[in-house]
Protein backbone atom coordinates (compact mmCIF):
# COMPACT_ATOMS: atom_id res chain seq x y z
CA UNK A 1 0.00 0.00 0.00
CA UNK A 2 1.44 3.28 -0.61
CA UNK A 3 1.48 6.06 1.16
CA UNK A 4 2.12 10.35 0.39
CA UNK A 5 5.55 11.19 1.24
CA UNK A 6 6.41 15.33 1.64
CA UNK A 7 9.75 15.67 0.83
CA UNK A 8 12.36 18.53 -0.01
CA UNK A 9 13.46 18.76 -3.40
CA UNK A 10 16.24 20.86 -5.19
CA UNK A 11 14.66 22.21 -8.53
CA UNK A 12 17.18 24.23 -9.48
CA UNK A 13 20.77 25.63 -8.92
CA UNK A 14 20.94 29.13 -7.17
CA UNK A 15 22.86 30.88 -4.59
CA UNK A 16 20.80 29.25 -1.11
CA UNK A 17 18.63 26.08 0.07
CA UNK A 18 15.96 28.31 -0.04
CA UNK A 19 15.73 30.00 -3.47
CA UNK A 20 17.06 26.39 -4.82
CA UNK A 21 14.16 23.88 -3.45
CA UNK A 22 10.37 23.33 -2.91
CA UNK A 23 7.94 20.80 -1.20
CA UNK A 24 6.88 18.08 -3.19
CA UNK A 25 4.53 15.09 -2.37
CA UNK A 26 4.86 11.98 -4.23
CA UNK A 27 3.65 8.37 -2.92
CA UNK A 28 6.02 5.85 -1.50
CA UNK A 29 5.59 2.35 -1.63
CA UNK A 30 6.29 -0.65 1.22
CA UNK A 31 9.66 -1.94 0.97
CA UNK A 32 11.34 -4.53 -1.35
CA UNK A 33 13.76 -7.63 -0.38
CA UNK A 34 15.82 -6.06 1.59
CA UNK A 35 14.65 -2.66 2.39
CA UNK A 36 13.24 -1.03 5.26
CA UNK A 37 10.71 1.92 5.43
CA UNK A 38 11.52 4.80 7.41
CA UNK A 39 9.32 7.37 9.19
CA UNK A 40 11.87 10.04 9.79
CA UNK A 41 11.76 11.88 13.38
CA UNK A 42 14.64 14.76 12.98
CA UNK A 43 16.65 15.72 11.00
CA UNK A 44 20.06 17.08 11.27
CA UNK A 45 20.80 20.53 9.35
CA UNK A 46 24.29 21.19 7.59
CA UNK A 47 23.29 24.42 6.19
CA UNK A 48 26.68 25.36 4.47
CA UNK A 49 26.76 22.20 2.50
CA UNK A 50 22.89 22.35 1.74
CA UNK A 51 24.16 26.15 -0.02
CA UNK A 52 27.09 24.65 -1.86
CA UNK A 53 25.27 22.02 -2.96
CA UNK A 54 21.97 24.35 -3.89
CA UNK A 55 25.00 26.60 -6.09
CA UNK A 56 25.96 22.66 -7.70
CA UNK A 57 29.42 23.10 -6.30
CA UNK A 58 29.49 19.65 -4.79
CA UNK A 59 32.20 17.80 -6.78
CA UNK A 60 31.20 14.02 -5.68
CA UNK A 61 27.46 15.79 -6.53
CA UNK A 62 27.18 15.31 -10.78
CA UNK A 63 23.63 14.78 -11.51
CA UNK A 64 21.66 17.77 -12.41
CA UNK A 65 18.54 18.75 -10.66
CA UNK A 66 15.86 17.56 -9.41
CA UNK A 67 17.46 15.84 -6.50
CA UNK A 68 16.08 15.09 -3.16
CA UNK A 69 17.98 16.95 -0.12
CA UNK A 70 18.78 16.60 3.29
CA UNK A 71 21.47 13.94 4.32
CA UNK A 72 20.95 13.64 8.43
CA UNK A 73 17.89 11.55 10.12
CA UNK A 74 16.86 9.12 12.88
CA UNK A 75 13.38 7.74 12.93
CA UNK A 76 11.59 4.53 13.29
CA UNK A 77 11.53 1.67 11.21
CA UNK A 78 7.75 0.91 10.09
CA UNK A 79 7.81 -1.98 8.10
CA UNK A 80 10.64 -4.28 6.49
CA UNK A 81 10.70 -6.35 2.86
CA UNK A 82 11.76 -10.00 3.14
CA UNK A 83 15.19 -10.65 3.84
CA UNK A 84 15.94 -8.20 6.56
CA UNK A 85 17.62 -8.87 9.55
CA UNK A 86 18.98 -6.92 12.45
CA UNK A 87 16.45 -4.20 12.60
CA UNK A 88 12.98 -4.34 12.67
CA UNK A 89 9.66 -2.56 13.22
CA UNK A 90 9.92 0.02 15.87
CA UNK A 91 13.37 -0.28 16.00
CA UNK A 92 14.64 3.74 16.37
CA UNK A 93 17.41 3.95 13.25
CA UNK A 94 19.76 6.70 12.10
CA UNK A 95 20.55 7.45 8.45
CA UNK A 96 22.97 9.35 6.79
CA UNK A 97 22.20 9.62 2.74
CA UNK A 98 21.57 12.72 0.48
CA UNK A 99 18.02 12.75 0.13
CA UNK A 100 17.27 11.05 3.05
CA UNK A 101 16.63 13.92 5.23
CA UNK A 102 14.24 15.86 4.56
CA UNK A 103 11.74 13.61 4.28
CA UNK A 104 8.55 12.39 5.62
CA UNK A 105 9.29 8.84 4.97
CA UNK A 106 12.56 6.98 3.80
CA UNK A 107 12.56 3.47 1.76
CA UNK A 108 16.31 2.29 1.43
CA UNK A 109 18.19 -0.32 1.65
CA UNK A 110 18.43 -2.19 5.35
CA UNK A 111 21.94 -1.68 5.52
CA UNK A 112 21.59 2.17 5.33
CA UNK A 113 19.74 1.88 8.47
CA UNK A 114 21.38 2.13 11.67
CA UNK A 115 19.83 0.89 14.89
CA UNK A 116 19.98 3.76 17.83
CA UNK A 117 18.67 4.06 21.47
CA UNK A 118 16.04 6.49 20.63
CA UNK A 119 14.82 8.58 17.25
CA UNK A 120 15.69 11.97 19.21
CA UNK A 121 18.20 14.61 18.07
CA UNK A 122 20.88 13.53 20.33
CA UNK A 123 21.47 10.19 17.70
CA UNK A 124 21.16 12.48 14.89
CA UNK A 125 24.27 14.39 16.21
CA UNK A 126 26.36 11.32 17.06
CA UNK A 127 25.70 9.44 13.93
CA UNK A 128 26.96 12.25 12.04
CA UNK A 129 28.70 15.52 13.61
CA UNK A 130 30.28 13.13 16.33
CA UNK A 131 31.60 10.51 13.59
CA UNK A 132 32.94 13.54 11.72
CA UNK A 133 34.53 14.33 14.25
CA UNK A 134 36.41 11.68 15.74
CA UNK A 135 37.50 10.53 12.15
CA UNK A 136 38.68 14.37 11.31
CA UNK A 137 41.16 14.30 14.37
CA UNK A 138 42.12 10.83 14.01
CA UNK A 139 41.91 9.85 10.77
CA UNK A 140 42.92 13.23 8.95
CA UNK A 141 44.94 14.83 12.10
CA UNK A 142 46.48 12.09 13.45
CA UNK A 143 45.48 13.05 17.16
CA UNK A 144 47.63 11.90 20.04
CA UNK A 145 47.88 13.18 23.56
CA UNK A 146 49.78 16.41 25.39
CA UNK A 147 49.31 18.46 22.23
CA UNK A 148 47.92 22.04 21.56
CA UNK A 149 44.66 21.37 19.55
CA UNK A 150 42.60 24.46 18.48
CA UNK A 151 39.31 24.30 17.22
CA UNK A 152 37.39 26.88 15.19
CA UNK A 153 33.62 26.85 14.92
CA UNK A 154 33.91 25.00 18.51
CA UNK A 155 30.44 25.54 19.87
CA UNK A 156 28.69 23.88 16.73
CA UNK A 157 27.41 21.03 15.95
CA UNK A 158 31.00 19.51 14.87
CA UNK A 159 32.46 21.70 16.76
CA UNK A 160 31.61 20.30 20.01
CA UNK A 161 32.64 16.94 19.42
CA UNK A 162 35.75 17.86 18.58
CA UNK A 163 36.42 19.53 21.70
CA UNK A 164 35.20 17.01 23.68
CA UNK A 165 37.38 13.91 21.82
CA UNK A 166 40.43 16.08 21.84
CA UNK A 167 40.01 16.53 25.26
CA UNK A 168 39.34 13.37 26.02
CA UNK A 169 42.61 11.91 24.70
CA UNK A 170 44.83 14.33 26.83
CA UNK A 171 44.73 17.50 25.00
CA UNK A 172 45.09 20.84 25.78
CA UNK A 173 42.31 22.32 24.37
CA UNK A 174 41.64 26.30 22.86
CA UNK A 175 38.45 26.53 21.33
CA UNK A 176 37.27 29.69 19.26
CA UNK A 177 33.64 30.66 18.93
CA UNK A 178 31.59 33.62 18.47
CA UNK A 179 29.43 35.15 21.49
CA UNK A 180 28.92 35.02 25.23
CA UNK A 181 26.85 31.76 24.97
CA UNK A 182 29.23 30.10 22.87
CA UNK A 183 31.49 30.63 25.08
CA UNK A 184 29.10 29.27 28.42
CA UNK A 185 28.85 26.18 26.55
CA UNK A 186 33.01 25.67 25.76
CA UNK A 187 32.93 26.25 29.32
CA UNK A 188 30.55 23.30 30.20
CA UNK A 189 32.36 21.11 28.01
CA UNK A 190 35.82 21.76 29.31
CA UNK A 191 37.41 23.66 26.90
CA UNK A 192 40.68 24.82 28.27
CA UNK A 193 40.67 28.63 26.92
CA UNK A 194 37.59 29.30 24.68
CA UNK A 195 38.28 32.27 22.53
CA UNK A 196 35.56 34.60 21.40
CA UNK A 197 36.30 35.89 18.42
CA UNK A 198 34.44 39.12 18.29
CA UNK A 199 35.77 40.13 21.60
CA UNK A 200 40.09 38.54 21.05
CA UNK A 201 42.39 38.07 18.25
CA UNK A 202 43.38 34.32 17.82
CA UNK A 203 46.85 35.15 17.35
CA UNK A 204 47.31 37.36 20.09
CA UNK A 205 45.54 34.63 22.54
CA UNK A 206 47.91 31.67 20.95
CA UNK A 207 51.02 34.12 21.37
CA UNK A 208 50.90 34.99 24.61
CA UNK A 209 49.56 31.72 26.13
CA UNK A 210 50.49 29.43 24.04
CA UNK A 211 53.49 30.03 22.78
CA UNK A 212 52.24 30.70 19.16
CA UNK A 213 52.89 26.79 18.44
CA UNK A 214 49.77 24.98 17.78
CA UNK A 215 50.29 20.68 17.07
CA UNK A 216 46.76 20.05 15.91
CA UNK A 217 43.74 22.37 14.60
CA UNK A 218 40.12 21.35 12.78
CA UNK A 219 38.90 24.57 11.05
CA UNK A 220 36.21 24.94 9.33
CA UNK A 221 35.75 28.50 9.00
CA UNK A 222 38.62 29.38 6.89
CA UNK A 223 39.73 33.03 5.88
CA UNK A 224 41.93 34.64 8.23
CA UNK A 225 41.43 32.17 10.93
CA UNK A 226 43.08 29.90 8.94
CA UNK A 227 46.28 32.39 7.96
CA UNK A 228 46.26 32.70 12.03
CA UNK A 229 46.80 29.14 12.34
CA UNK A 230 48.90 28.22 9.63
CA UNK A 231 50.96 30.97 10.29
CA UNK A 232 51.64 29.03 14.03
CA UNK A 233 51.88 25.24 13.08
CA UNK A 234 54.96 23.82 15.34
CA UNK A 235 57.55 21.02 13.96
CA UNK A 236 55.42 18.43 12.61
CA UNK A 237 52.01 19.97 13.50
CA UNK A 238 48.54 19.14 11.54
CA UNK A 239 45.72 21.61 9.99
CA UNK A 240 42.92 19.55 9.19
CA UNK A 241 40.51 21.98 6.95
CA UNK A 242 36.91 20.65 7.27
CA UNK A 243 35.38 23.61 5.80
CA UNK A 244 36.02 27.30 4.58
CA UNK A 245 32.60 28.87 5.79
CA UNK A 246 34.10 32.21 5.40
CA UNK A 247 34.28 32.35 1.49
CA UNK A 248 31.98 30.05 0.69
CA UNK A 249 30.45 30.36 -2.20
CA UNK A 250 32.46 33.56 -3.04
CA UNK A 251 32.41 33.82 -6.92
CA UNK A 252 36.29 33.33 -8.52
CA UNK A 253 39.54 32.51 -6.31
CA UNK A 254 39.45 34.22 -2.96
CA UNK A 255 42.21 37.33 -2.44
CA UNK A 256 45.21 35.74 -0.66
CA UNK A 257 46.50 38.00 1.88
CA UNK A 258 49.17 35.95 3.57
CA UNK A 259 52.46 34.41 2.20
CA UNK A 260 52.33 31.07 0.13
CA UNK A 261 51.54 28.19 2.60
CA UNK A 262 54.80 26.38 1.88
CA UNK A 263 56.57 28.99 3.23
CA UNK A 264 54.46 27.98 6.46
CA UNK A 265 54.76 24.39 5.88
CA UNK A 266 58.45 23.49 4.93
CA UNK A 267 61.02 24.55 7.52
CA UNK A 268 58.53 23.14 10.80
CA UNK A 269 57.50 19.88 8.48
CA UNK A 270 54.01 20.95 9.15
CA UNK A 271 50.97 19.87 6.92
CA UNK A 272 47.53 20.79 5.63
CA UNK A 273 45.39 18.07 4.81
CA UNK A 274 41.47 18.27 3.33
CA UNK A 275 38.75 15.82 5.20
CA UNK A 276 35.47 15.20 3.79
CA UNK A 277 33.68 12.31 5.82
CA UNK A 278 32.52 10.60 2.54
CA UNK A 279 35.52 9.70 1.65
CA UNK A 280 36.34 7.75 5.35
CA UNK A 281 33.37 4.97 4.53
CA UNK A 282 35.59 2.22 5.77
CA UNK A 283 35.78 4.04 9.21
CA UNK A 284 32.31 4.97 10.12
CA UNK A 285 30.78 1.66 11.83
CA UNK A 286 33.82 1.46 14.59
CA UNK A 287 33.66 5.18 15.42
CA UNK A 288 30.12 5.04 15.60
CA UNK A 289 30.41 2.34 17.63
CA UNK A 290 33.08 3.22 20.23
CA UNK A 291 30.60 7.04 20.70
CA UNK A 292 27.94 5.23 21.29
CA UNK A 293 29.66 2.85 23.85
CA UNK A 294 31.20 6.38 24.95
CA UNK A 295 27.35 7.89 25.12
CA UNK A 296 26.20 4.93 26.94
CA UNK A 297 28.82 5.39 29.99
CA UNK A 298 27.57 9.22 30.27
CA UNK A 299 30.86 10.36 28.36
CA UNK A 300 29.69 12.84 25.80
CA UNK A 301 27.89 16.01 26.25
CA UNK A 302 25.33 16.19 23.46
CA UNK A 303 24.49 20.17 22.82
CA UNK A 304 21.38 20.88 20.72
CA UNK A 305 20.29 24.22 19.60
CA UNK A 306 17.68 25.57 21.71
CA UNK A 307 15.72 27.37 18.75
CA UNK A 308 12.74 24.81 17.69
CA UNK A 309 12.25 24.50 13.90
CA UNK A 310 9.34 22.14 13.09
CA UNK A 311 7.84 20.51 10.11
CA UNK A 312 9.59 20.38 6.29
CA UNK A 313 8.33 24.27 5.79
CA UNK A 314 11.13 25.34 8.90
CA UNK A 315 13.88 23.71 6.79
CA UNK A 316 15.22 27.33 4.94
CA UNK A 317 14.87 29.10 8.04
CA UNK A 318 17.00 26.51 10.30
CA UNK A 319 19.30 26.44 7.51
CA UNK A 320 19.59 30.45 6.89
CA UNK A 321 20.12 30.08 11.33
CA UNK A 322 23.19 27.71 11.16
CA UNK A 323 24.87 29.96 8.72
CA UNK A 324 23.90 33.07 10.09
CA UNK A 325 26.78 31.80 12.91
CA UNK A 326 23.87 32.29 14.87
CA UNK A 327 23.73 28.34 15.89
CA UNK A 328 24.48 26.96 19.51
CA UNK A 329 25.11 23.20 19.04
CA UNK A 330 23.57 20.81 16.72
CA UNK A 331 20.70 22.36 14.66
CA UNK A 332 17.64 19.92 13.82
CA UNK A 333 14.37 19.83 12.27
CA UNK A 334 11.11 18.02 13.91
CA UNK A 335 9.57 15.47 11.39
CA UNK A 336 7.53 14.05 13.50
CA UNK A 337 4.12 16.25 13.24
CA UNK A 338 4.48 15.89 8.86
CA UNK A 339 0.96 14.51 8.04
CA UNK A 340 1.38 11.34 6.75
């Protein structure tokens, strides 16, 4: 029997989420051999790669709109095809696939379906953000313990995780941020010297504290923060670039104000290295698995953004929120009151 299924589609490339997608409602049908359908509960919102992908500046991202969006969800398994084993109906489940999101309902494979303790926001956050960040530090920075690690962004929704993994593994830990109550919350999660960019200059802070040597930094904000921390690498220290929110979608190559980055990189042996979390497949069911065993034992702080955005309709607006810089933890979507 099939059922209507809202959904958020990109119709068209143009410069936001908003201007680039609309509703649609098409049926969906119970699940094949092998596939389980979904009824999505949250969704998680990555509002700077829902813009780059709206401008079709995805590079893994060829086909041509329409597509359907959204990439982040838990919900609860409704009904299974024949075949499936080790999840089953009313079984809570997290999902990470473009189009998969935001979504009333998901049919997909069983495999794409990941069983959770509960369909809530806090699973949406550690099934992605908190993989994402455990595999940027180890995987792409090669974490290990009594190092420097700064993190930019470090009261978001990645940005929190990271904090709390790098502090976790014996880290001294300088988080940067924007506003008092980013700050409150670096506080709560033990960051060692949160940095509020609107109020301190990076550099200055990392001088006169620090030393100006940093061994490990995530940044995904780009711009100057990134000169600032480039510019400080010690011997043998890592920049792991996760994002360059700050020219984002700028239009031709962005000015470069600072020296070449070998000149950076070549006397201290330092490095830059690029991490997208697609391209760490191999990696995702252990890390997910060790934060979850890490979740169980009361571990992990999970912060979620207190503004409430409900229903496929709040999507743009959560999404214009996160990249307003606005955001305070992980920013979600509430599925669960779609009509279905």
């Amino acid at each position: 029997m099939s059922r209507p299924n809202r959904m958020l589609r990109q119709v068209r490339l143009a410069p936001t989420l908003r201007e680039a997608s609309q509703l649609v409602t098409e049926p969906v049908a119970s699940p094949g051999p092998g596939q389980v359908l979904i009824r999505q509960h949250i969704a998680g919102v990555n509002g700077l790669f829902d813009n780059v992908l709206a401008r079709g500046q995805v590079p893994y991202v060829t086909k041509p709109p329409p597509f359907d969006i959204g990439v982040e969800a838990v919900g609860v398994v409704h009904e299974v095809g024949n075949g499936v084993g080790g999840v089953a109906p009313g079984d809570a489940v997290a999902t990470s696939l473009l189009g998969g999101g935001y979504r009333a309902w998901l049919l997909t494979d069983a495999r794409d379906a990941i069983r959770v303790p509960a369909p809530t926001a806090r699973y949406v956050a550690l099934r992605t953000s908190a993989v994402s960040a455990l595999l940027a530090l180890e995987q792409a920075g090669r974490m290990t313990s009594g190092e420097l690690v700064v993190i930019t962004a470090a009261a978001g929704g990645l940005g929190q995780f990271l904090v709390q993994f790098a502090l976790a593994s014996g880290n001294t830990v300088v988080g940067v941020c924007g506003g008092p109550d980013k700050v409150s919350l670096l506080h709560r999660l033990g960051c060692h010297r949160p940095v509020d960019w609107r109020a301190e200059d990076l550099g200055e802070v990392l001088d006169r504290e620090f030393g100006g040597r940093v061994n490990l930094a995530v940044d995904t904000v780009g711009g100057p923060l990134f000169d600032t921390l480039v510019s400080r690498l010690a011997p043998r220290g890592r920049l792991v670039t996760a994002g360059h929110a700050a020219d984002q979608g700028l239009d031709g190559p962005a000015p470069v104000l600072a020296p070449r980055i070998y000149r950076d990189l070549y006397w201290p042996s330092a490095s830059v290295v690029g991490f997208q979390n697609v391209l760490y497949p191999e990696h995702h069911p252990e890390a997910l698995r060790r934060i979850l065993g890490w979740d169980a034992e009361g571990r992990l702080e999970v912060a979620i953004d207190p503004i409430r955005f409900v229903g496929l309709e709040s999507v743009p607006a959560a999404v214009d929120h996160l990249t307003s810089g606005r955001g305070v933890g992980k920013v979600v979507v509430d599925l669960r009151q779609e009509p279905v």
